[in-house]
N, C-alpha and C. Protein backbone atom coordinates (compact mmCIF):
# COMPACT_ATOMS: atom_id res chain seq x y z
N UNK A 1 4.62 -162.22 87.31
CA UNK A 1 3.58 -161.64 86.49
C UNK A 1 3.32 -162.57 85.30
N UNK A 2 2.17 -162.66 85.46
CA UNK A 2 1.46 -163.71 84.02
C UNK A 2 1.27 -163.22 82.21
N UNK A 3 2.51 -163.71 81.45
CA UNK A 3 2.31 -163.36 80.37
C UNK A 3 1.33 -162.76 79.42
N UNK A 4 1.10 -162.33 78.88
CA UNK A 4 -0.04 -162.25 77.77
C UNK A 4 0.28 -163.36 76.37
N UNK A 5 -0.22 -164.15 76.26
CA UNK A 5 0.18 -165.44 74.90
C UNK A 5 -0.08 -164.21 74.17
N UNK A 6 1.07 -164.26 72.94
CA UNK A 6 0.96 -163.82 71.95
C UNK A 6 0.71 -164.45 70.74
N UNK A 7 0.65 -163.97 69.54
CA UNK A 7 -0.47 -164.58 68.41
C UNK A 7 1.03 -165.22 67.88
N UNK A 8 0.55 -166.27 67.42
CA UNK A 8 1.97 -166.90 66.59
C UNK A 8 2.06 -165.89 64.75
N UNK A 9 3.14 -165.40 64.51
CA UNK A 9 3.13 -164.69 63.29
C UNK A 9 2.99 -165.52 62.29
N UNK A 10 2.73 -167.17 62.07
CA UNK A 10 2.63 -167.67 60.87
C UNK A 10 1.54 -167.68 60.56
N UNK A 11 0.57 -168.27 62.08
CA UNK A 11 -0.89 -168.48 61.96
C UNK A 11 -1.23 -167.32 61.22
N UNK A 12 -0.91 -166.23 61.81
CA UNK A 12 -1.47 -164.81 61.35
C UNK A 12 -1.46 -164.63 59.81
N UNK A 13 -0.06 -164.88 59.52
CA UNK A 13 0.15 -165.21 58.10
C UNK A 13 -0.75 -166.09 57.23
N UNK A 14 -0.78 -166.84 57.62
CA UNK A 14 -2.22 -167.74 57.23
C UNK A 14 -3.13 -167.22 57.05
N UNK A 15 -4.02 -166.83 57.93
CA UNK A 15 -5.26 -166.03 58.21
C UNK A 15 -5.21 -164.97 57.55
N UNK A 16 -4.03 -164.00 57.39
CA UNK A 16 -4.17 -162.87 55.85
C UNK A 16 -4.29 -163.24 54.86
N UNK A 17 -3.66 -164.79 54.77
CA UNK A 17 -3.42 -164.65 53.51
C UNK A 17 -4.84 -166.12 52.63
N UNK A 18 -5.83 -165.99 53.70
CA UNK A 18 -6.76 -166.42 53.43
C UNK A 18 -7.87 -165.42 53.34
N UNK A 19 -8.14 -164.04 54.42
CA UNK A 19 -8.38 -162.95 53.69
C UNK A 19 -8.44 -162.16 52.61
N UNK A 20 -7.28 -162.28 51.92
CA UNK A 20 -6.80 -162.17 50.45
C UNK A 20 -7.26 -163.20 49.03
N UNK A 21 -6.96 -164.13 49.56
CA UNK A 21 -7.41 -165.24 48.99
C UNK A 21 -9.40 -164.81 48.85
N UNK A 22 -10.19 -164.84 49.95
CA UNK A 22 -11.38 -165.09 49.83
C UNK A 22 -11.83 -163.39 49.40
N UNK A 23 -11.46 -162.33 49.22
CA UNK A 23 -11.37 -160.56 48.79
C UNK A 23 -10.86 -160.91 47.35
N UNK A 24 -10.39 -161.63 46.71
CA UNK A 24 -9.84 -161.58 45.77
C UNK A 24 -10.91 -162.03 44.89
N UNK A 25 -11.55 -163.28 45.53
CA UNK A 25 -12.86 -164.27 44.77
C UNK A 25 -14.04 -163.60 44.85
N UNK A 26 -14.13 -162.43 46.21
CA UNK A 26 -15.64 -161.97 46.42
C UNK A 26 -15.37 -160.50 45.14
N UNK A 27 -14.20 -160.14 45.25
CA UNK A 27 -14.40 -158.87 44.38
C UNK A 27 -14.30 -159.12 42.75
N UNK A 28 -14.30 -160.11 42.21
CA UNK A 28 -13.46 -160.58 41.07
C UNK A 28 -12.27 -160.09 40.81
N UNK A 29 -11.36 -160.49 41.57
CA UNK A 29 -9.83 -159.80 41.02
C UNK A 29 -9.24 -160.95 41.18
N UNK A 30 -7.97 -160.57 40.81
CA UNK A 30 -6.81 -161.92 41.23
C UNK A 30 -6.53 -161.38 42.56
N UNK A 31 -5.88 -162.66 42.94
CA UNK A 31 -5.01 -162.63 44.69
C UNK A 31 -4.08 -161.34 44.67
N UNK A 32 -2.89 -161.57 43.20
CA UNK A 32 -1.98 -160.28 43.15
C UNK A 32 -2.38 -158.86 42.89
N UNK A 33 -3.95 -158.84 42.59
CA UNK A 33 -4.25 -157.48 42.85
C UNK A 33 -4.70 -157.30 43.71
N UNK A 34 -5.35 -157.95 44.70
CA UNK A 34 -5.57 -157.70 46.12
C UNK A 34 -4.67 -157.21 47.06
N UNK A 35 -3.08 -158.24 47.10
CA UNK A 35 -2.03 -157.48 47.30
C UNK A 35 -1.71 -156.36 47.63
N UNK A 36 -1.72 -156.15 45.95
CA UNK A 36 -1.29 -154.79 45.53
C UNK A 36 -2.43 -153.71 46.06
N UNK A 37 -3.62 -153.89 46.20
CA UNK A 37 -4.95 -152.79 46.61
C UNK A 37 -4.62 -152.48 48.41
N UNK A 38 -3.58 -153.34 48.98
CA UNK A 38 -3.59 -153.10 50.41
C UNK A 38 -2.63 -151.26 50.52
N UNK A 39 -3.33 -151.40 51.83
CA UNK A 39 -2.85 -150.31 52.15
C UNK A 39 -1.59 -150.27 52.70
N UNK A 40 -1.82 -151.08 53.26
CA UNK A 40 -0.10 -151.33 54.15
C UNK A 40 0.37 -153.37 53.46
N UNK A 41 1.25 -152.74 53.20
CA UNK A 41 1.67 -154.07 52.14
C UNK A 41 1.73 -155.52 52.89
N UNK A 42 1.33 -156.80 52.65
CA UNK A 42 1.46 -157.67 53.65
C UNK A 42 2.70 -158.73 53.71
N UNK A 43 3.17 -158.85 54.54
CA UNK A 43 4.25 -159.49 55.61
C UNK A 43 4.76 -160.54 54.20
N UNK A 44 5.66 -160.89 54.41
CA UNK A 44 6.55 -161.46 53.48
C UNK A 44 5.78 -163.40 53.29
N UNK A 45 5.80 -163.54 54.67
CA UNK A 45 4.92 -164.98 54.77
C UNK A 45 3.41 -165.01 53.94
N UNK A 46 3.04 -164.22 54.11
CA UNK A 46 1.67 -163.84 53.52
C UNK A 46 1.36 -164.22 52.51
N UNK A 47 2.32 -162.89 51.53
CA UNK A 47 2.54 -163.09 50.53
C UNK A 47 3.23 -164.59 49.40
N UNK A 48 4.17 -165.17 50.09
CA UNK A 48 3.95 -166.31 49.83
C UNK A 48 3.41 -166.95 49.42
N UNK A 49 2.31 -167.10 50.47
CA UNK A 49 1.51 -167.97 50.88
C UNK A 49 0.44 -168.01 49.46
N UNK A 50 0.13 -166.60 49.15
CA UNK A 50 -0.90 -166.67 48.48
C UNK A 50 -0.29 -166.36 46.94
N UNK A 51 1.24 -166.05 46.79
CA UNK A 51 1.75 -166.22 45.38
C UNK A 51 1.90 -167.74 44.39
N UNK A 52 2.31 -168.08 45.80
CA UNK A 52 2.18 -169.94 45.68
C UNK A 52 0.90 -170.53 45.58
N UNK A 53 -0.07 -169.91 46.18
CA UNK A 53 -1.35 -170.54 45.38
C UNK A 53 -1.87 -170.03 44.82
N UNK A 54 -1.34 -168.67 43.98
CA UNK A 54 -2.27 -168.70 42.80
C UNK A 54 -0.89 -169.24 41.77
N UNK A 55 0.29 -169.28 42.13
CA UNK A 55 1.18 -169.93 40.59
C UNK A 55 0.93 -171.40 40.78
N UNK A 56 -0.18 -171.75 41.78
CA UNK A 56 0.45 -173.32 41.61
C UNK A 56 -1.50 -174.01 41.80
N UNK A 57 -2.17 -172.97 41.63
CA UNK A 57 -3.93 -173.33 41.77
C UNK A 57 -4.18 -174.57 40.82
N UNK A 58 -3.72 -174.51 39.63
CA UNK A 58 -4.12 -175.56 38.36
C UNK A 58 -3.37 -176.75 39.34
N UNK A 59 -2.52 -176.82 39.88
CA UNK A 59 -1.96 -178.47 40.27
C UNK A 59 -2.72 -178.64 41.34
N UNK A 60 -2.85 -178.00 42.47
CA UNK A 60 -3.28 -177.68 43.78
C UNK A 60 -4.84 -177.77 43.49
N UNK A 61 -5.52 -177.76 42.56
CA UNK A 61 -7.13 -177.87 42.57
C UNK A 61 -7.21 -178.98 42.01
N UNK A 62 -6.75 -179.74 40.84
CA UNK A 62 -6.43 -180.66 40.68
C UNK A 62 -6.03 -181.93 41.43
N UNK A 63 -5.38 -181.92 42.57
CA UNK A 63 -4.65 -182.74 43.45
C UNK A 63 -5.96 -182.65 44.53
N UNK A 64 -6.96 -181.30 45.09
CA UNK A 64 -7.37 -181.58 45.97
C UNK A 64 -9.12 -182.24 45.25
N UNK A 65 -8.93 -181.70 44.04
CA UNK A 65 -10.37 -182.60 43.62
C UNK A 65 -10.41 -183.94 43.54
N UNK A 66 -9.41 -184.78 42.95
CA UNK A 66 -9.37 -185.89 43.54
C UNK A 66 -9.41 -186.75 44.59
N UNK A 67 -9.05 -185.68 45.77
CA UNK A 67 -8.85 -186.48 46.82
C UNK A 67 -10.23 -185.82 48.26
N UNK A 68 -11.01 -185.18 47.02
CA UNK A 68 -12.68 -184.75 47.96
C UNK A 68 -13.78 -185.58 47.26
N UNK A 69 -13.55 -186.59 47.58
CA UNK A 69 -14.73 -187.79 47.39
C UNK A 69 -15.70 -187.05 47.55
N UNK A 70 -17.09 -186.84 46.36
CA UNK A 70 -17.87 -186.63 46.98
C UNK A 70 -17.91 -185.07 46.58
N UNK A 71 -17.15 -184.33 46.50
CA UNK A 71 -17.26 -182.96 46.30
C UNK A 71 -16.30 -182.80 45.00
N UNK A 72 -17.39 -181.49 44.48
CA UNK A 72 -16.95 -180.68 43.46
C UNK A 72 -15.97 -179.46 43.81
N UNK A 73 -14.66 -179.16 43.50
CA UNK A 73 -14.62 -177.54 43.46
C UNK A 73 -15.76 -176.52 43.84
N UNK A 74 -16.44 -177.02 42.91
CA UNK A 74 -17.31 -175.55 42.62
C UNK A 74 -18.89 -175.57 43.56
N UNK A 75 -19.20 -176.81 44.77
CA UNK A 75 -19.65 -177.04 45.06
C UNK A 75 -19.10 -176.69 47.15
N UNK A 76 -18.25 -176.43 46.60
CA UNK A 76 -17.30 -176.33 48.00
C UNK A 76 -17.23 -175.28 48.51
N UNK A 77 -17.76 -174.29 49.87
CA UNK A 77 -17.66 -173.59 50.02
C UNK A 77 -16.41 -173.12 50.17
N UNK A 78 -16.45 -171.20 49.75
CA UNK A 78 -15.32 -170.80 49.32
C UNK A 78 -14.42 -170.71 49.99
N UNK A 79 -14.28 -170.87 51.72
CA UNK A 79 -13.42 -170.64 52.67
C UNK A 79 -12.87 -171.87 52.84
N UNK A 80 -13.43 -172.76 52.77
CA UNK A 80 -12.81 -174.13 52.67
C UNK A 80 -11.83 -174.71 51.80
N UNK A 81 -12.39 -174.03 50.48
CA UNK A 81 -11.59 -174.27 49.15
C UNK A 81 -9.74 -174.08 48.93
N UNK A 82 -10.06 -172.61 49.95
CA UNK A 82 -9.57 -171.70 49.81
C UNK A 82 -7.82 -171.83 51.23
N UNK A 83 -8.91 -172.64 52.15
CA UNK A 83 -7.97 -172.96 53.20
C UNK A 83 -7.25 -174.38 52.40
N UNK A 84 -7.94 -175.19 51.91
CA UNK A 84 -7.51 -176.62 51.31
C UNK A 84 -6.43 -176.20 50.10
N UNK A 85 -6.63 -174.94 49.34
CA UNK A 85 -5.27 -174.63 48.70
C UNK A 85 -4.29 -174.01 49.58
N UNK A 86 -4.28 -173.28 50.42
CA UNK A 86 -2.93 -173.18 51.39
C UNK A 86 -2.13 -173.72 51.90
N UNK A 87 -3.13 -175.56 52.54
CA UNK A 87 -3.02 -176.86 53.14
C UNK A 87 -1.85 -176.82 52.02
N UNK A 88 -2.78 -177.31 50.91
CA UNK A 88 -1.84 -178.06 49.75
C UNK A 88 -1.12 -177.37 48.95
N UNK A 89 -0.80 -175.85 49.27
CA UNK A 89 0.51 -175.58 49.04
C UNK A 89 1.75 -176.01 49.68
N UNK A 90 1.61 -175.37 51.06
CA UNK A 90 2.24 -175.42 52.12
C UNK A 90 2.90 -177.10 52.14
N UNK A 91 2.00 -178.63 52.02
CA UNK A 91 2.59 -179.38 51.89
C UNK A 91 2.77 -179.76 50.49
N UNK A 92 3.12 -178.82 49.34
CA UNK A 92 3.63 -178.98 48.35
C UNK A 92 5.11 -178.07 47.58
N UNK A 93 4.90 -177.18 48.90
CA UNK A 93 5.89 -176.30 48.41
C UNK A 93 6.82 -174.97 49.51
N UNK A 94 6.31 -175.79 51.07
CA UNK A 94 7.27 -175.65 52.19
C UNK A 94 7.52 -176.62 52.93
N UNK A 95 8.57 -177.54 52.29
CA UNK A 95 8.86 -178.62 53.65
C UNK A 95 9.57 -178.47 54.80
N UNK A 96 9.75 -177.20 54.94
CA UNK A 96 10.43 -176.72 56.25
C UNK A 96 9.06 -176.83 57.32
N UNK A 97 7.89 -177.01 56.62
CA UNK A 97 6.59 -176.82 58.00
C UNK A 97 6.50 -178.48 58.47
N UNK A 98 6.09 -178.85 59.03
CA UNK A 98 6.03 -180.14 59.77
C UNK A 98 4.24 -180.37 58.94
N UNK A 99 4.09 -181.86 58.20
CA UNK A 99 2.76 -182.15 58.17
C UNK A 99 1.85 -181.88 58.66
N UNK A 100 1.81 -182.32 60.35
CA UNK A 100 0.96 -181.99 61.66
C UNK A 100 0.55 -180.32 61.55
N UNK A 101 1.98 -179.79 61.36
CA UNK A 101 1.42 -177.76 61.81
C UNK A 101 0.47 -177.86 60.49
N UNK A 102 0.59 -178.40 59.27
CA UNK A 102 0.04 -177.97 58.00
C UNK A 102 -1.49 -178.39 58.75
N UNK A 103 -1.77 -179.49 58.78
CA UNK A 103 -3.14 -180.11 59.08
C UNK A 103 -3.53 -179.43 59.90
N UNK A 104 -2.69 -179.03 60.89
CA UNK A 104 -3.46 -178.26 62.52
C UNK A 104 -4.20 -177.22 62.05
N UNK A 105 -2.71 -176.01 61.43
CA UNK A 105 -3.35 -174.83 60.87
C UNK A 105 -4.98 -175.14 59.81
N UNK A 106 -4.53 -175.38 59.60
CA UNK A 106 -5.83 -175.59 58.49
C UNK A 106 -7.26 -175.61 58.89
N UNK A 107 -7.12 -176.63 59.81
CA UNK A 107 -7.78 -177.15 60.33
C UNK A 107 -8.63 -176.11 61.74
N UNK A 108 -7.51 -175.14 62.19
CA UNK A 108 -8.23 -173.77 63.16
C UNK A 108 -8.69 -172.79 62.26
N UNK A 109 -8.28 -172.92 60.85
CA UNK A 109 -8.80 -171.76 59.83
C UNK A 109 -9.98 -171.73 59.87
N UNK A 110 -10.70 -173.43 59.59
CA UNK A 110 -11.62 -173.69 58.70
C UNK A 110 -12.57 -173.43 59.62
N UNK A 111 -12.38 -173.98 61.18
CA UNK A 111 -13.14 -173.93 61.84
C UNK A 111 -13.61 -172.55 62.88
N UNK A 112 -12.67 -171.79 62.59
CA UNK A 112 -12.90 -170.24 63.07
C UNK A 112 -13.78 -169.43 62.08
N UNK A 113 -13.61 -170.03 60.78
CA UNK A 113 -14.06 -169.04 59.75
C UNK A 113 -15.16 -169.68 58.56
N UNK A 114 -15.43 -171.27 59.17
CA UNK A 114 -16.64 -172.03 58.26
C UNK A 114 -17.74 -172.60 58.93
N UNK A 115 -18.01 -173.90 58.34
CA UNK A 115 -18.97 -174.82 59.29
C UNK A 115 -18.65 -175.45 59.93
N UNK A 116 -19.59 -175.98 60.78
CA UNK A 116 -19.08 -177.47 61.63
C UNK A 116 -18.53 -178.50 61.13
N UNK A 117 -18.90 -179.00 60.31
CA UNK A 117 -18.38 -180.16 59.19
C UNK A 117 -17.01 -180.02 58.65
N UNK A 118 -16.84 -178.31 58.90
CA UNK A 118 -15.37 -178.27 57.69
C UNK A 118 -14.33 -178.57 58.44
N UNK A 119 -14.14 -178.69 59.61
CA UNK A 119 -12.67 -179.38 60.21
C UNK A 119 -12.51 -180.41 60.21
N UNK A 120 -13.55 -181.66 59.75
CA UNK A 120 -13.28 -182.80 59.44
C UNK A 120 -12.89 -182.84 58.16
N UNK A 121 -13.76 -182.25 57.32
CA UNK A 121 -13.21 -182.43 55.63
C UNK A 121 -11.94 -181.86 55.60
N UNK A 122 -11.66 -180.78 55.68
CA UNK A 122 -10.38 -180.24 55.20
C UNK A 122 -9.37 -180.94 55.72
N UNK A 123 -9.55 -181.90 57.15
CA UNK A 123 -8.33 -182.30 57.44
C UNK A 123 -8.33 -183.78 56.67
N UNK A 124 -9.54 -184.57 56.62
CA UNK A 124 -9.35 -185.51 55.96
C UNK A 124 -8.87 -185.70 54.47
N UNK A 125 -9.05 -184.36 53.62
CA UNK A 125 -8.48 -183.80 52.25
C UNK A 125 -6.98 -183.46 52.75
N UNK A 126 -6.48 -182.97 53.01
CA UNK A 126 -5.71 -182.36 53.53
C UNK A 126 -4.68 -183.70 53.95
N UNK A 127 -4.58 -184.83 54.84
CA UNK A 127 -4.48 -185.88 55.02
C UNK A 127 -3.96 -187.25 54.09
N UNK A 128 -5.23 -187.16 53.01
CA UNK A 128 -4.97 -187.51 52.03
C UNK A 128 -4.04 -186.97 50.83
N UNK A 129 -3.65 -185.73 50.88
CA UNK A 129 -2.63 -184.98 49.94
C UNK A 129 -1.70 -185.40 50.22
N UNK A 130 -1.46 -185.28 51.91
CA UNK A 130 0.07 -185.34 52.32
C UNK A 130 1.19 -186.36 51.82
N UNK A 131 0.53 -187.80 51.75
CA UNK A 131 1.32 -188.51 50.95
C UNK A 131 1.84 -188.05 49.47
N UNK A 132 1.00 -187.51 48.95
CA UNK A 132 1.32 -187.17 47.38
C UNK A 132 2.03 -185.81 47.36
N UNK A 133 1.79 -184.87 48.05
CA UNK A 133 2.24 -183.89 48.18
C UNK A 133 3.60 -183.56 48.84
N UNK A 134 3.89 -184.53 49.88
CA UNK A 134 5.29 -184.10 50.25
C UNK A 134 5.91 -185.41 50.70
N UNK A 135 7.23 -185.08 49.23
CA UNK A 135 7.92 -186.54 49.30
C UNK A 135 9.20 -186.50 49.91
């Protein structure tokens, strides 16, 4: 009998915690009150994910504006922005993930949930961090 593939729980983790991330910007709140507004509290990875980028946004927006030739922050659409701070948490502040999963993930975020264009940028931003970001 032929399996059913199941969803990998990090990706998933990801993907909430880019939900959160982009609910947090559309409602004006912070990330940690979004959190906190869930109904059913989210997964430990999640959370992480998105505590680490909002304690670490000032370095992490910083690090990725430099390295988006060409683009502003504030010129960047928000799902992109938003996946490119997870990127550059994740390779700034889990080196247990492998570079490659960081870029991959990112890189199925952007393109499940942006434009055509954004799986090239984010990975080429994204790319360019990695040296600076994880030593």
């Amino acid at each position: 009998m032929a399996s059913i593939p199941r969803p990998d729980e990090r990706s998933d983790a990801r993907e909430r915690a880019l939900y959160l991330l982009y609910e947090a910007q559309s409602k004006g709140i912070t990330p940690i009150e979004a959190i906190e507004l869930q109904v059913i509290e989210p997964d430990e990875l999640t959370q992480l994910i998105v505590r680490g980028v909002v304690e670490h946004q000032e370095r992490l927006d910083a690090a990725i504006d430099a390295k988006a030739t060409g683009w502003t922050l504030a010129r960047m659409p928000v799902i992109d922005l938003n996946v490119l701070r997870i990127g550059a948490f994740e390779l700034a502040g889990r080196p247990d993930v492998p570079v490659a999963v960081v870029l991959d993930e990112a890189v199925e975020l952007v393109k499940q949930f942006s434009t055509d264009d954004s799986g090239r940028f984010v990975n080429g931003v994204l790319a360019a961090l990695a040296s600076e970001l994880r030593r």
